[in-house]
Protein backbone atom coordinates (compact mmCIF):
# COMPACT_ATOMS: atom_id res chain seq x y z
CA UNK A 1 5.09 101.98 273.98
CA UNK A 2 7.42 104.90 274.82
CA UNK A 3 8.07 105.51 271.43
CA UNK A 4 4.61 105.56 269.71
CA UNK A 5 2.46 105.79 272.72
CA UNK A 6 3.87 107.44 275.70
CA UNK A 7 3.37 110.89 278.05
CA UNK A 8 3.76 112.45 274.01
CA UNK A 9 1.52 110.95 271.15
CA UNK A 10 0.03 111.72 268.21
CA UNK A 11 -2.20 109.67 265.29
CA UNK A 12 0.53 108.56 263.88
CA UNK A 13 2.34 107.18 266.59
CA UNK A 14 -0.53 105.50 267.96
CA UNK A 15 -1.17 103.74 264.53
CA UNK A 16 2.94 102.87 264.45
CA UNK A 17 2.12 100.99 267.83
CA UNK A 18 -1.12 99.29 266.66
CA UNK A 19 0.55 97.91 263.64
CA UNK A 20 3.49 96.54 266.03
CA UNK A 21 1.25 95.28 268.73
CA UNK A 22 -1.13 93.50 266.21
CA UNK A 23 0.64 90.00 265.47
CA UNK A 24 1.82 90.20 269.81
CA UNK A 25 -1.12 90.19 271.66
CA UNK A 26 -2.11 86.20 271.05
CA UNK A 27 1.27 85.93 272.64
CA UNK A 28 1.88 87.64 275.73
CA UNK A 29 -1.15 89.25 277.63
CA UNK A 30 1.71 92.68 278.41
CA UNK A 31 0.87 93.14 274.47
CA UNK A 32 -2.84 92.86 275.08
CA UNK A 33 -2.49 95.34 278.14
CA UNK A 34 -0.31 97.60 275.31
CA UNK A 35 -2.70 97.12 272.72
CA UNK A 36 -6.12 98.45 274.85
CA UNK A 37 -3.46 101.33 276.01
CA UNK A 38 -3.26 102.07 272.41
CA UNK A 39 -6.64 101.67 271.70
CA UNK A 40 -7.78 103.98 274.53
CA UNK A 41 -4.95 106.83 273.79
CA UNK A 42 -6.46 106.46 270.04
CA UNK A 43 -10.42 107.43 271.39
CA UNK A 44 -8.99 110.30 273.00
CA UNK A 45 -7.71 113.15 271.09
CA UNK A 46 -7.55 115.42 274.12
CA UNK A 47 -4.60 116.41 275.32
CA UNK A 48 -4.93 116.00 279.23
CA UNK A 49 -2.91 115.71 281.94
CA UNK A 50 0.35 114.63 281.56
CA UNK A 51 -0.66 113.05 278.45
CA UNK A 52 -0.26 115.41 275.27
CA UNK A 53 -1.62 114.79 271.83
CA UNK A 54 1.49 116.93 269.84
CA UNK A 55 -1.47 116.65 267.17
CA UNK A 56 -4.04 117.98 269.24
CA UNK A 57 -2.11 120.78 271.55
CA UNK A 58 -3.65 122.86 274.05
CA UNK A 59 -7.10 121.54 273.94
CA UNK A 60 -8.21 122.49 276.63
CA UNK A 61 -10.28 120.32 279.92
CA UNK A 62 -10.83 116.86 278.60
CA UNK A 63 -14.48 116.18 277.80
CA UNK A 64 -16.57 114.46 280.64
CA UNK A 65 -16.61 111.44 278.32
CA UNK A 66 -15.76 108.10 279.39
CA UNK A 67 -13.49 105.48 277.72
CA UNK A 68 -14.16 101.83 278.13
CA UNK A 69 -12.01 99.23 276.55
CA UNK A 70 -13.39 95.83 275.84
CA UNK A 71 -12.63 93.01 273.88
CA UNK A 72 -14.28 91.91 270.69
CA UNK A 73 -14.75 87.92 269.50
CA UNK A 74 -11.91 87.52 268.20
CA UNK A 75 -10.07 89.15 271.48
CA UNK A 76 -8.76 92.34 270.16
CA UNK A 77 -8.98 95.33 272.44
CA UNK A 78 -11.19 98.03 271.24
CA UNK A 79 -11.92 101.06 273.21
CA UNK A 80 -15.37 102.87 272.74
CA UNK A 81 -15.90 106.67 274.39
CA UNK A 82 -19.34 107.60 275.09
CA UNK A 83 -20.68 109.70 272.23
CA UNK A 84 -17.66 108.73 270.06
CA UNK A 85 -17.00 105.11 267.69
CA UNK A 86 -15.44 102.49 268.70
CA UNK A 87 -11.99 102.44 267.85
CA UNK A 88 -10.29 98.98 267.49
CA UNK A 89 -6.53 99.03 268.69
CA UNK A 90 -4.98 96.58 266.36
CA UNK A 91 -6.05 97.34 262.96
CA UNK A 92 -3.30 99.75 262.19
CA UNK A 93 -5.78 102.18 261.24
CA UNK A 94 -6.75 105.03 263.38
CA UNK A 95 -10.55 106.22 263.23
């Protein structure tokens, strides 16, 4: 999490992590906490905060948007902003 998803992230770090988490999260409920980290970090490209998108600097106020990070059937983490797609956290593929 430090690595790929921590204070400074980026697409590709983000999809590093969700590639690592992916075969983790049936096995330790941290890794599902990691993986709807990911998955949130991944809806938001702002850079706010503390938390900087190196891909994405000096964007500016984040948008008024809220994330929300649920679970699908299968129980991976997927976070959804409102007026943006859901992104899923574990397919190793950002959106």
């Amino acid at each position: 999490m430090d690595r790929h998803a921590g204070i400074f992230r980026d697409a590709a770090g983000l999809d590093a992590a969700a590639t690592e988490l992916r075969h983790l999260t049936d096995r330790d409920g941290t890794c599902l906490v990691a993986a709807a980290v990911v998955a949130a970090a991944t809806a938001r490209t702002e850079s706010i905060g503390c938390h900087q998108r190196s891909d994405a600097p000096g964007t500016g106020l984040p948008s008024p948007a809220l994330t929300e990070v649920t679970l699908d059937a299968g129980g991976v983490p997927a976070a959804r902003m409102s007026g943006r797609n859901c992104v899923p956290a574990l397919t190793g593929a950002t959106a």
